[in-house]
Protein backbone atom coordinates (compact mmCIF):
# COMPACT_ATOMS: atom_id res chain seq x y z
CA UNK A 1 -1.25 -10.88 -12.15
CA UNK A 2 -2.56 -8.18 -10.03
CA UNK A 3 -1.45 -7.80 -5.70
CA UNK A 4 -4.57 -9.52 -3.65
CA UNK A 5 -4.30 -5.46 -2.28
CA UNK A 6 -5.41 -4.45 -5.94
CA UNK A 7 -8.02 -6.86 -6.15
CA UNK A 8 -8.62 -5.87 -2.62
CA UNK A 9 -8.98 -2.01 -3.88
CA UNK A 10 -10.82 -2.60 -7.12
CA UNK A 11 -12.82 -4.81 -5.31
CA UNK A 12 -14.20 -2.27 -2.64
CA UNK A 13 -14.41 0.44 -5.43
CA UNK A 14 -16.37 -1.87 -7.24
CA UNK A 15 -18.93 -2.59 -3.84
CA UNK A 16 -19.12 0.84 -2.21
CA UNK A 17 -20.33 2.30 -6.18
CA UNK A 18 -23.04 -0.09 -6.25
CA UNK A 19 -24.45 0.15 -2.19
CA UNK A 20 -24.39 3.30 -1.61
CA UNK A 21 -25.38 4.21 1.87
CA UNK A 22 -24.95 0.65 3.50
CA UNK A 23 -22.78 0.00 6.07
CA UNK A 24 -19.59 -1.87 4.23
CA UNK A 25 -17.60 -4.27 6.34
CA UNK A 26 -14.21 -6.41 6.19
CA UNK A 27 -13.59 -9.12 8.18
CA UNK A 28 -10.22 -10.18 9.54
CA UNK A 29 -8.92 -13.21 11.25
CA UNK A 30 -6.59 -12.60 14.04
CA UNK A 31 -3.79 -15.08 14.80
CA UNK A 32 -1.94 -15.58 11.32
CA UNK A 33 -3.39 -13.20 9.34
CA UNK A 34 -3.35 -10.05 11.54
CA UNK A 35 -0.71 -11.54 14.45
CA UNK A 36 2.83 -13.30 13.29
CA UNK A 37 2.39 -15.88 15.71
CA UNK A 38 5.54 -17.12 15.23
CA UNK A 39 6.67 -14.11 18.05
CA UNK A 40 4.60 -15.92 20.42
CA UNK A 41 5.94 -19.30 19.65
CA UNK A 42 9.58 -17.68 20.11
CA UNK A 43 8.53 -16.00 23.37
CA UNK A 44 6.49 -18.98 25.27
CA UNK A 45 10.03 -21.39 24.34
CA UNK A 46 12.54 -18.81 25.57
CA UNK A 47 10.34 -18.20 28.61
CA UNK A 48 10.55 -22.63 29.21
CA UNK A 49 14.58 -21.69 29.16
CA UNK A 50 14.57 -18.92 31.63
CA UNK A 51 12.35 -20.83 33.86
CA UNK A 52 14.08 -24.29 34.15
CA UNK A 53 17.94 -23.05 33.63
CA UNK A 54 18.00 -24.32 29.76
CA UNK A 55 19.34 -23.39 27.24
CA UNK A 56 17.40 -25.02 24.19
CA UNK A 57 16.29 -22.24 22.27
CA UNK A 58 18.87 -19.40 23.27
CA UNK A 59 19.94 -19.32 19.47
CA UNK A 60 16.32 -19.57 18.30
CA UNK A 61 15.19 -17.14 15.77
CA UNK A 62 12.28 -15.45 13.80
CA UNK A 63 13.28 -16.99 11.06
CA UNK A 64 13.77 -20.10 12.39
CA UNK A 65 10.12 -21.34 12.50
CA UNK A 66 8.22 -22.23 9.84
CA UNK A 67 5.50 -24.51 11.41
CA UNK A 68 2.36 -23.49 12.73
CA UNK A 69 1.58 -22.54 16.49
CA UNK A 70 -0.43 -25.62 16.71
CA UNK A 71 2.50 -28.24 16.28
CA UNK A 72 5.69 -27.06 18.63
CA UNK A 73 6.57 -30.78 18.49
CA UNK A 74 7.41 -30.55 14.77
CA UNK A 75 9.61 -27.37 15.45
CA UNK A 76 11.16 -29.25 18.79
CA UNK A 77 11.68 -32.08 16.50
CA UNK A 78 13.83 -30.01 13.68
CA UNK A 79 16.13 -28.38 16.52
CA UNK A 80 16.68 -32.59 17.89
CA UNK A 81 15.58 -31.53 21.53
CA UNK A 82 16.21 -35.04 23.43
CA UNK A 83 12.79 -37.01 23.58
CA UNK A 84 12.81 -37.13 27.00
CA UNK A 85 12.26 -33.39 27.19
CA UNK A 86 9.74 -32.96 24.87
CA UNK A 87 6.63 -34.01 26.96
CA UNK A 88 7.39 -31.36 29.54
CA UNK A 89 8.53 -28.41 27.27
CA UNK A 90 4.80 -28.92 25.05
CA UNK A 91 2.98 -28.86 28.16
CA UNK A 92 4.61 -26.00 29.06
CA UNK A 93 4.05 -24.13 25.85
CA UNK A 94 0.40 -25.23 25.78
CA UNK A 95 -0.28 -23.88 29.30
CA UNK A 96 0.90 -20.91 28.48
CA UNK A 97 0.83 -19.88 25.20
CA UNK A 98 -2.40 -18.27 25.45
CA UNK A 99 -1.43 -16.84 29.06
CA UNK A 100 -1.49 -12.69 29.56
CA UNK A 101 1.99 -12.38 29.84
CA UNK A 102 2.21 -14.27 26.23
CA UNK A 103 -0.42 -12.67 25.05
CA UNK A 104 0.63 -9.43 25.71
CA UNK A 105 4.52 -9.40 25.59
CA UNK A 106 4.29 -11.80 22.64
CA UNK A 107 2.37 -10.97 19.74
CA UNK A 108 3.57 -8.71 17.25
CA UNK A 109 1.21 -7.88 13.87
CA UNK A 110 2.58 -8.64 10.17
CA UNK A 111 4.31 -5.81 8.56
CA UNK A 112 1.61 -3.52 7.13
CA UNK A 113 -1.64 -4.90 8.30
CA UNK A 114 -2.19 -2.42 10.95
CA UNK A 115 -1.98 0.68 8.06
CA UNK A 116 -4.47 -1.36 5.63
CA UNK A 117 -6.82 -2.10 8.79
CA UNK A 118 -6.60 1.93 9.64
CA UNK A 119 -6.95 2.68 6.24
CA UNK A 120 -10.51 1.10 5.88
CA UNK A 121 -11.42 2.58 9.81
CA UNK A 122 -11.04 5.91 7.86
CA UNK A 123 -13.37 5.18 5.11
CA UNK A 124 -17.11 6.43 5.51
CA UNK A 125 -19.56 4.11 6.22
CA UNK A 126 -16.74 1.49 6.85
CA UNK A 127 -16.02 -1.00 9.35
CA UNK A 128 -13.03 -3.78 10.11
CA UNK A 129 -14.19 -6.70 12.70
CA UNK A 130 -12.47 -9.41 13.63
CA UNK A 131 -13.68 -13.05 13.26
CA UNK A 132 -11.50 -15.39 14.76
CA UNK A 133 -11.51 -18.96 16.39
CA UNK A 134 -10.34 -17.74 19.84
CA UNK A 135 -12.50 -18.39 22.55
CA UNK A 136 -14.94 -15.98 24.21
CA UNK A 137 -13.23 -16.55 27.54
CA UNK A 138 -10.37 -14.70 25.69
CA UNK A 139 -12.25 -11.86 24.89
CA UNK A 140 -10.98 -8.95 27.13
CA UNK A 141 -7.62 -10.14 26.86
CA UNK A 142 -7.76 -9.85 22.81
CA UNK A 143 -9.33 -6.97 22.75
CA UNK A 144 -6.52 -5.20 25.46
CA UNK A 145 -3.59 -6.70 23.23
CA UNK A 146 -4.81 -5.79 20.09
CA UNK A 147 -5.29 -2.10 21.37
CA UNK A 148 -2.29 -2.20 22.56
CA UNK A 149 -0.93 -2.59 19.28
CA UNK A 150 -3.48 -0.57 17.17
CA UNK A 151 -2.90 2.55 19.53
CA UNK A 152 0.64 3.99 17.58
CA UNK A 153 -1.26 3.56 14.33
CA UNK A 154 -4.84 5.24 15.29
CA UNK A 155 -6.24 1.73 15.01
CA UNK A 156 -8.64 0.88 17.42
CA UNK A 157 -10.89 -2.64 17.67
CA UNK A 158 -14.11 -2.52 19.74
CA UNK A 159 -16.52 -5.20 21.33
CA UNK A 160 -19.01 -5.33 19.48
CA UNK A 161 -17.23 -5.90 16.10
CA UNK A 162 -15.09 -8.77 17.60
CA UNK A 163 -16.99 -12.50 16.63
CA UNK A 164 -15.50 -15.26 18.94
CA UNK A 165 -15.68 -19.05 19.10
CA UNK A 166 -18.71 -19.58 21.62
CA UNK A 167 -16.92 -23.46 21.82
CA UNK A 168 -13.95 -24.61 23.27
CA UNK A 169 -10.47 -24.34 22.29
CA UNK A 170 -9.73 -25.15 18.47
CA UNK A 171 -13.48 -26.46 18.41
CA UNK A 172 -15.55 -25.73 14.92
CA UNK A 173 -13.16 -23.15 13.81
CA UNK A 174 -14.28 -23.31 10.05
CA UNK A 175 -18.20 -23.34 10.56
CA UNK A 176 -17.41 -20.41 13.32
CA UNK A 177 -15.91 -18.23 10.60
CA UNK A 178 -19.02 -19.14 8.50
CA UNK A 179 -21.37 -17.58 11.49
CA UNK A 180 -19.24 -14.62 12.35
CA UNK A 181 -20.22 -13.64 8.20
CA UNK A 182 -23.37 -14.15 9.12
CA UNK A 183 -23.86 -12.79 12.11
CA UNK A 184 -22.23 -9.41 10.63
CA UNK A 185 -24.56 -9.62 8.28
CA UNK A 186 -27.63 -9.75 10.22
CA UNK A 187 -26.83 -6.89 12.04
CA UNK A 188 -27.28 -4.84 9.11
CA UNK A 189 -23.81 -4.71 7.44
CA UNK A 190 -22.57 -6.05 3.84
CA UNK A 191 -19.60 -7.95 4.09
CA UNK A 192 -17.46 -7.11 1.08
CA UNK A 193 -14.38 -9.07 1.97
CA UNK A 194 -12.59 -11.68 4.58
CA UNK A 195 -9.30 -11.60 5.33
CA UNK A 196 -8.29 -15.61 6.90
CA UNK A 197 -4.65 -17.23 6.67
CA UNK A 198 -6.26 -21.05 6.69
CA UNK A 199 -8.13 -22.52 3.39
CA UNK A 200 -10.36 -24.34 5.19
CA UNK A 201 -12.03 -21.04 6.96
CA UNK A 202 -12.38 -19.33 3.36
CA UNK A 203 -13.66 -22.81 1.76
CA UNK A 204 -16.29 -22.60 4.93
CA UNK A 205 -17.00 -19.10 4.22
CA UNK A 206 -17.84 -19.59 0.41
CA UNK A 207 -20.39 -21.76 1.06
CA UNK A 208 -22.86 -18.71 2.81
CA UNK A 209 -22.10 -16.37 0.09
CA UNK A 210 -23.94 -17.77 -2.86
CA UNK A 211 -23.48 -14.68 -4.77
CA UNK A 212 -19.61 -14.33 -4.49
CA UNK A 213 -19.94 -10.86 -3.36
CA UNK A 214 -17.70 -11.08 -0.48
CA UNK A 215 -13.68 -11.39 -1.25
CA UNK A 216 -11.63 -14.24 -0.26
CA UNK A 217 -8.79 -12.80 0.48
CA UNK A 218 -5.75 -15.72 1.28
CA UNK A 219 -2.99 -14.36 3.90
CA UNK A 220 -0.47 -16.85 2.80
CA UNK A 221 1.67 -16.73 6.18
CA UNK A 222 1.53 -19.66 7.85
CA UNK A 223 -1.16 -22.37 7.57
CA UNK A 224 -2.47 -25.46 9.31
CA UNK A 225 -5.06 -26.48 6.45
CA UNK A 226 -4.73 -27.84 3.12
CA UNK A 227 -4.30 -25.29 0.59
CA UNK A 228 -6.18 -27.46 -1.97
CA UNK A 229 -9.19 -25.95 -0.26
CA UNK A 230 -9.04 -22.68 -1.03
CA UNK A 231 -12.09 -21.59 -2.61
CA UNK A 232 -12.04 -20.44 -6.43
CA UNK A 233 -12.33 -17.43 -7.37
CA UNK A 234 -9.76 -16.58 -3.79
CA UNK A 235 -6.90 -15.06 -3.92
CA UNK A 236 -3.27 -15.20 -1.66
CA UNK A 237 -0.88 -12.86 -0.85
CA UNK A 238 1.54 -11.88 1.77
CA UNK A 239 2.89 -8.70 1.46
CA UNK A 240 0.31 -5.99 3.03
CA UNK A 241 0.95 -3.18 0.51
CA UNK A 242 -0.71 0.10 1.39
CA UNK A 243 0.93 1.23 -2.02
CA UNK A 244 -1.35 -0.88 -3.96
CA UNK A 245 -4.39 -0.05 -1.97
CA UNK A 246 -4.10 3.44 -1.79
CA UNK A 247 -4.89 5.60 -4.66
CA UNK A 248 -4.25 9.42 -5.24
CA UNK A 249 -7.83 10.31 -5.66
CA UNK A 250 -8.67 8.68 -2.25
CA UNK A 251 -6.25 10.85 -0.30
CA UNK A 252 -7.79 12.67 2.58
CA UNK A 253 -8.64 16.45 1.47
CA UNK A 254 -8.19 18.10 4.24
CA UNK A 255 -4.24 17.45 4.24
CA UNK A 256 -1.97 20.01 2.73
CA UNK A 257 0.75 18.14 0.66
CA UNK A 258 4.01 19.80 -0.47
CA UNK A 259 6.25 19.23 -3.17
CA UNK A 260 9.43 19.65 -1.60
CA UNK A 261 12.43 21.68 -3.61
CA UNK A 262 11.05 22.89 -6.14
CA UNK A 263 14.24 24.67 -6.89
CA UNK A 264 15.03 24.09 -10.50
CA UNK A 265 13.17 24.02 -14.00
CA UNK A 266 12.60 20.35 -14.34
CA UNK A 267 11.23 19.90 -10.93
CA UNK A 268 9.40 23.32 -11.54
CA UNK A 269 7.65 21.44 -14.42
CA UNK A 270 6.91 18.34 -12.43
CA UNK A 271 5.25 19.96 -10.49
CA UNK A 272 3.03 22.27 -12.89
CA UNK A 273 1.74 18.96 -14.45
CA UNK A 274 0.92 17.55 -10.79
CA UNK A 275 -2.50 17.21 -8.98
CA UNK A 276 -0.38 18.97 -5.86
CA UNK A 277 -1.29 22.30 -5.02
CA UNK A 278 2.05 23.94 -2.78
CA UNK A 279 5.50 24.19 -3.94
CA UNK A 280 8.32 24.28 -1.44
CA UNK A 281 10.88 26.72 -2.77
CA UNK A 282 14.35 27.16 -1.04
CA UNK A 283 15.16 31.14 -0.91
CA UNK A 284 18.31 32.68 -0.71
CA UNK A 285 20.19 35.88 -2.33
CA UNK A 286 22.53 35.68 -5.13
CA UNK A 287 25.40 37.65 -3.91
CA UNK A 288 26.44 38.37 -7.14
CA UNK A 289 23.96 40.81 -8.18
CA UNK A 290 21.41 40.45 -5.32
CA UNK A 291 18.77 38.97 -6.85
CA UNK A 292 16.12 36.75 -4.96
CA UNK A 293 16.99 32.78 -6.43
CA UNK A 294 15.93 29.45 -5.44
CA UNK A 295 18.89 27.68 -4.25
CA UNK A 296 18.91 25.29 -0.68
CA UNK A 297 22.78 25.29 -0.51
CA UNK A 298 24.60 28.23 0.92
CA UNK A 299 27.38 29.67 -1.75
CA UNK A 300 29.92 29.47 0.76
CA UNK A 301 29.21 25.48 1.42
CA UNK A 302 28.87 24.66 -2.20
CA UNK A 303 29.86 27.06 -5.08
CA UNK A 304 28.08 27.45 -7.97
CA UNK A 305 28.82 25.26 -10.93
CA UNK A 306 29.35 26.19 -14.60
CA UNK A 307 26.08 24.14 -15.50
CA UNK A 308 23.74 25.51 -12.57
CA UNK A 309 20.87 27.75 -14.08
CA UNK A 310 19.41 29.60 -11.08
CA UNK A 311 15.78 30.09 -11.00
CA UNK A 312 14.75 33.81 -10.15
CA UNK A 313 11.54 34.11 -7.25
CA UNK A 314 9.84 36.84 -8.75
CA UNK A 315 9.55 34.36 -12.26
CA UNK A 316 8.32 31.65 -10.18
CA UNK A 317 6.17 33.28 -8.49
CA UNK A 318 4.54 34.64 -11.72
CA UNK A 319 4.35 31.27 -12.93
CA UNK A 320 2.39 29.42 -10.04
CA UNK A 321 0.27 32.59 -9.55
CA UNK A 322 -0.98 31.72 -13.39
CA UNK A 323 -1.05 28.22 -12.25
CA UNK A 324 -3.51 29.27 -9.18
CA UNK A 325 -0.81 27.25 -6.95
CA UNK A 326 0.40 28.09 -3.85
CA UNK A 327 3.56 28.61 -2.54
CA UNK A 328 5.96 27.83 0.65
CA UNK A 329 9.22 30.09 0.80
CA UNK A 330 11.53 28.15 3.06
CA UNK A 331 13.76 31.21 3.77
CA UNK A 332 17.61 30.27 4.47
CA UNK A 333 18.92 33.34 5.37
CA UNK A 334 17.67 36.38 7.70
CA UNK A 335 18.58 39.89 7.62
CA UNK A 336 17.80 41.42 4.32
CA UNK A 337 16.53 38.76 2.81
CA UNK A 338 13.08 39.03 4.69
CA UNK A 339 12.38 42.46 4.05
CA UNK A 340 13.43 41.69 0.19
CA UNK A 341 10.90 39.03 -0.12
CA UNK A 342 8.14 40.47 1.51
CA UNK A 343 8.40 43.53 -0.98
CA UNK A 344 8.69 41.42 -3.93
CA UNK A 345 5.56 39.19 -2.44
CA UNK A 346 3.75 42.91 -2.68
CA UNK A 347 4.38 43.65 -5.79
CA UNK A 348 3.28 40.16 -6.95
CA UNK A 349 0.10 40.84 -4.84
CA UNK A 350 -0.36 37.19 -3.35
CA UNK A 351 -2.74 36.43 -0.73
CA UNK A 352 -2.06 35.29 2.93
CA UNK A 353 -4.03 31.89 1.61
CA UNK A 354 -1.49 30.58 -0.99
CA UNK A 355 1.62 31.68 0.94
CA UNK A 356 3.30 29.73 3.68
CA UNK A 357 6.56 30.87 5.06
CA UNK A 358 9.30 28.25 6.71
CA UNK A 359 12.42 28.97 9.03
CA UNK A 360 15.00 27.89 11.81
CA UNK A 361 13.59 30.02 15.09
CA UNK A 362 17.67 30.42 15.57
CA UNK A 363 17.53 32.15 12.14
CA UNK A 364 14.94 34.58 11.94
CA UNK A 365 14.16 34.67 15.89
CA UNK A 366 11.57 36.05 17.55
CA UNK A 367 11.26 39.99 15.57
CA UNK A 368 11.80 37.70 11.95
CA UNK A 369 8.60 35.88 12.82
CA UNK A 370 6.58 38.70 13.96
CA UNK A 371 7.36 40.80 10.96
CA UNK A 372 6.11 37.93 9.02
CA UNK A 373 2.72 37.44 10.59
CA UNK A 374 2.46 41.18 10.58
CA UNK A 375 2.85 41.42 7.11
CA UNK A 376 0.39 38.12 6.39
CA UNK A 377 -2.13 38.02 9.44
CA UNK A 378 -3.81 34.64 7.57
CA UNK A 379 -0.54 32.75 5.99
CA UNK A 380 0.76 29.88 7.29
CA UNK A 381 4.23 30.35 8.98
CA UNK A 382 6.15 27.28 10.14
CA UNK A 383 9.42 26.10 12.09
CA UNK A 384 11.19 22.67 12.44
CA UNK A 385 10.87 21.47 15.93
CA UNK A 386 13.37 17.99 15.81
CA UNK A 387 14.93 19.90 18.34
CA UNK A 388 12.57 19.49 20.98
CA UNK A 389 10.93 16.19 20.21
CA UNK A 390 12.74 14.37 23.06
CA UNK A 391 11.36 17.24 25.36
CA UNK A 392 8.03 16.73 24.08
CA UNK A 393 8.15 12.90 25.44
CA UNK A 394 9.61 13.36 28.50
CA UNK A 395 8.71 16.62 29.85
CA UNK A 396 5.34 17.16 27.98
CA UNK A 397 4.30 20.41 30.19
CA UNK A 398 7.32 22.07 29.35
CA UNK A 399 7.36 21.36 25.67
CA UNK A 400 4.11 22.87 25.34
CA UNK A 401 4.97 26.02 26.94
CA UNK A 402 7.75 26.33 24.54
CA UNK A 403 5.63 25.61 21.27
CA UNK A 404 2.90 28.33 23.48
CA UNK A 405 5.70 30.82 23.30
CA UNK A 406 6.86 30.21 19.75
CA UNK A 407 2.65 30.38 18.84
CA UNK A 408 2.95 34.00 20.20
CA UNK A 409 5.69 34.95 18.23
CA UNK A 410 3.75 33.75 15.05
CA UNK A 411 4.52 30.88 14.19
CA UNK A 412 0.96 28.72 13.26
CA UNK A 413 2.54 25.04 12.42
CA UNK A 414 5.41 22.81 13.16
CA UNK A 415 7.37 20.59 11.02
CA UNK A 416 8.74 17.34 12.57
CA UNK A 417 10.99 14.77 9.66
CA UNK A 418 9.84 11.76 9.49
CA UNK A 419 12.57 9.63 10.81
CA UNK A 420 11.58 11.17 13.88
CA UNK A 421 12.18 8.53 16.65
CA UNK A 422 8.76 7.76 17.89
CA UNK A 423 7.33 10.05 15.78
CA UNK A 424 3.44 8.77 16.16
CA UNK A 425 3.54 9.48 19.73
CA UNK A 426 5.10 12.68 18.86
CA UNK A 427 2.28 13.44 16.65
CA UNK A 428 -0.28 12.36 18.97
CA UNK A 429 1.13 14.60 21.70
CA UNK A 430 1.49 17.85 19.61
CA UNK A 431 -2.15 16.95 18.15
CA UNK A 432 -3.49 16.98 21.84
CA UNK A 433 -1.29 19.98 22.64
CA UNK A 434 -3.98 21.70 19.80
CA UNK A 435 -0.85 22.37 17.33
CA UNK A 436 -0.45 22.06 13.65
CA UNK A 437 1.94 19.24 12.62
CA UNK A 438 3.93 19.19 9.33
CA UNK A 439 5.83 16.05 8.75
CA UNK A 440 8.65 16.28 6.23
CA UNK A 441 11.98 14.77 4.58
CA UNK A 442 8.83 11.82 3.57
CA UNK A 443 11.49 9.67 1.03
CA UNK A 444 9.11 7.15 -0.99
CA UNK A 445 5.49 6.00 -1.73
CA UNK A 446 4.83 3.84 1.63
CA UNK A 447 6.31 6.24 3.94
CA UNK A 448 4.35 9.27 2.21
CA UNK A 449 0.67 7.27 2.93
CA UNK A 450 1.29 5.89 6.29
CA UNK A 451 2.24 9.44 6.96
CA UNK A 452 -1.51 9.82 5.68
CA UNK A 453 -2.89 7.58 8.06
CA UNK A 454 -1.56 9.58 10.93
CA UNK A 455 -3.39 12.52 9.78
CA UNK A 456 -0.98 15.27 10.02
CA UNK A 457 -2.01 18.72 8.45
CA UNK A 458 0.24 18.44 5.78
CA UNK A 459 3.22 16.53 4.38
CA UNK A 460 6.21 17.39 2.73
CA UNK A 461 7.71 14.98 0.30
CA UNK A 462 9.73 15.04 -2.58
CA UNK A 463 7.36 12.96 -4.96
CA UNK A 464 9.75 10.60 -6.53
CA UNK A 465 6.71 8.19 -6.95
CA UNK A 466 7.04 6.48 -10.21
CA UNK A 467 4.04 4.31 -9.74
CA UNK A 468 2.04 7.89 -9.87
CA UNK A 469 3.91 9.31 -12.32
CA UNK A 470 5.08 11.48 -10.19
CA UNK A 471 9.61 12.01 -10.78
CA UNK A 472 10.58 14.97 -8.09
CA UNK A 473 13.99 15.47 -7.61
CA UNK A 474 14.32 17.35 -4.55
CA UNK A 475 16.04 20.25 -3.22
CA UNK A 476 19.18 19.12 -5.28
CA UNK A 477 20.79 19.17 -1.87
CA UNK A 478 24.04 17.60 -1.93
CA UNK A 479 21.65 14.68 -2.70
CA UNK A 480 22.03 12.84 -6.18
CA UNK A 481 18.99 13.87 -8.73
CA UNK A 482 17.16 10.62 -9.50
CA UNK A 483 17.78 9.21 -12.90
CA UNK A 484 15.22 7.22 -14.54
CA UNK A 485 15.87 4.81 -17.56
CA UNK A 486 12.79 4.10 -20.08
CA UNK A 487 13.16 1.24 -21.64
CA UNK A 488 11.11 -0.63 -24.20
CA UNK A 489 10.74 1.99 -26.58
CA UNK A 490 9.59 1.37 -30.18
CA UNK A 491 12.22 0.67 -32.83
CA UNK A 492 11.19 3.91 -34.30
CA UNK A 493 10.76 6.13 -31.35
């Protein structure tokens, strides 16, 4: 059975082909569905401990709760808190559950959700709103928490696509989700799908699309309604799975991607036969005979083995040039090596638009990266920066005057890995700075696209993603090659 993020995908393919030009919307439901409100169940009974001198939930967990945020006394009943507390700690908890300090220390949003909701922000002629059974008189405060959240991931929720219960609390919820549809789509948009966690809001919501053109979509978190009313044709899931929703051909073209290590034949191949257009090649000289090889391990860390068939540049170089690929020399050593590879790039006669040169500043320093950009005015030429990351959090002014400096030398992008502590404010700081960003050492399909959604100018990755056909192997670093088992063949394969 296909992921309700396939359906999801085929779903919207299916809409925005037949309405072109109108304004496509999907509508999510907040608490349950967008928030895990079990956070702010955990929260609001720790808080009741620190404020009376208890200790009744210190060993509460996450995991712990299983009921929903409208019936504490179920959850206070399974951890046999004495009756004669109970009265006081549910009053507590429903004074101030929905308090600012809950609200905004408390909620915390279901692993994934935030990428799939910046995902459709992205699309053209695409909105996400929010439809939810909150009450207008929590409007600001919504809005404020779920920015808060949303900021780190580019997401960002705005006024006028937020629909709120005009009753009181927990009053009309179903028929409210109804009207919110509606209501979107009298001001102009087509509502192509509804996110909701209860049954009873997508049951309500079936019954104003007579057409069954909008997608019931079933977060199957936790639920207060019966799920015996779930509408047909809906369908549940719980796992928000950007890999599912996310296709190749939707990438954003305006990002370079990079198929990292492209060292060896059978990565070499991969990568011929891949819809990716640069190939990261590690370059180093054989000191043997000289020659220019692909290799990302110094000889003196790791020898070369009996089996290791070395890849020459200059054949390489021939054979993406046929391909009309491009190519990124990460260069591991300075001194001659430069001067060797820019003469060999002359002879080969590539432009400065499909040639991209990567190295340590401590390696090549200042005169290596100037004789670069002299030689290639227009290619791009690119240095790690982990180094500095820290500095560009905490001392912001004086991180950009370093990255000015290194600018003047050259230098045109810079490459931050991806297990980068707080790498999207990283990203966001270097992007306002008005630098290029590379983001590399990417390890699977889900890291690679939220990478996407952050919009860098170009990731490096080693495309090990089977569910694109895509097996890379990487720079053969001291890291194991993949292995991949077929299985299934025919008898007579």
């Amino acid at each position: 059975m296909n992921s309700w993020m396939k359906k999801l995908a085929l779903h919207y393919e299916k809409i925005r082909g037949l309405c072109q030009g109108d304004r496509l919307m999907i509508l999510f439901d907040i608490d349950g569905t967008i928030l895990d409100m079990r956070h702010m169940i955990l929260h609001v009974l720790k808080s009741f401990d620190q404020e009376h001198a208890t200790l009744f939930f210190q060993n509460l967990r996450i995991g712990d709760i299983t009921i929903h945020e409208n019936h504490a006394e179920k959850l206070l009943a399974k951890l046999k808190i004495p009756n004669k507390y109970n009265g006081e700690i549910l009053r507590w908890y429903k004074d101030h559950r929905w308090s600012s300090n809950a609200i905004l220390a408390s909620h915390r949003p279901f692993a994934g959700v935030m990428e799939v909701i910046r995902w459709f922000q992205m699309q053209p002629n695409t909105s996400v709103a929010l439809n939810t059974g909150r009450p207008e008189i929590l409007r600001a405060q919504t809005l404020r928490s779920l920015n808060s959240l949303g900021g780190e991931y580019k997401v960002r929720f705005t006024n006028s696509l937020l629909y709120m219960n005009p009753y009181g609390w927990e009053e009309n919820v179903a028929d409210i989700k109804a009207a919110g549809v509606l209501h979107f789509q009298g001001a102009g948009y087509r509502v192509f799908a509804v996110v909701d966690n209860e049954p009873e809001n997508l049951n309500s919501i079936s019954k104003v699309d007579p057409h069954q053109e909008v997608l019931l979509l079933h977060a199957n978190t936790i639920f207060e309604s019966k799920r015996k009313k779930l509408p047909e044709g809906s369908v549940s899931g719980n796992v928000y799975d950007i890999t599912e929703l996310i296709k190749e051909k939707a990438l954003p073209r305006h990002i370079q991607f990079v198929w990292h290590g492209v060292n060896d034949e059978a990565n070499l191949r991969q990568f011929l036969g891949a819809n990716i257009q640069w190939a990261e090649c590690d370059v180093c000289i054989d000191p043997s005979n000289r020659d220019i090889i692909l290799r990302h391990d110094s000889f003196a860390e790791m020898p070369l083995s009996d089996d290791e068939d070395l890849l020459l540049l200059k054949d390489v170089v021939d054979r993406l040039k046929a391909m009309g690929k491009s190519i990124k020399l990460d260069l591991k050593e300075n001194g001659t090596l430069v001067d060797s590879v820019l003469e060999l790039l002359k002879i080969h006669t590539l432009e400065d638009a499909h040639l991209w040169f990567n190295a340590n500043v401590d390696l090549l320093k200042e005169k290596g990266f100037r004789k670069l950009r002299k030689a290639y005015p227009s290619a791009i030429i690119q240095c790690p920066i982990n180094h500095i990351t820290p500095l560009i959090l905490s001392h912001p002014a004086k991180a950009n005057k370093i990255l000015s400096t290194l600018k003047d030398w050259g230098i045109s992008r810079f490459s931050i890995k991806w297990h980068t502590l707080h790498l999207r404010k990283v990203l966001d700081r270097t992007d306002r700075f008005g630098f290029e960003v590379n983001i590399y050492d990417v390890p699977d399909l889900e890291s690679f696209l939220k990478t996407v959604l952050l919009l860098p100018r170009s990731i490096t990755s080693d495309f090990n993603f089977p569910k694109w056909h895509y097996f890379g192997r990487g720079s053969g670093e001291r890291y194991k090659h993949y292995e991949y088992i077929i299985s299934n063949l025919p008898q007579n394969a």
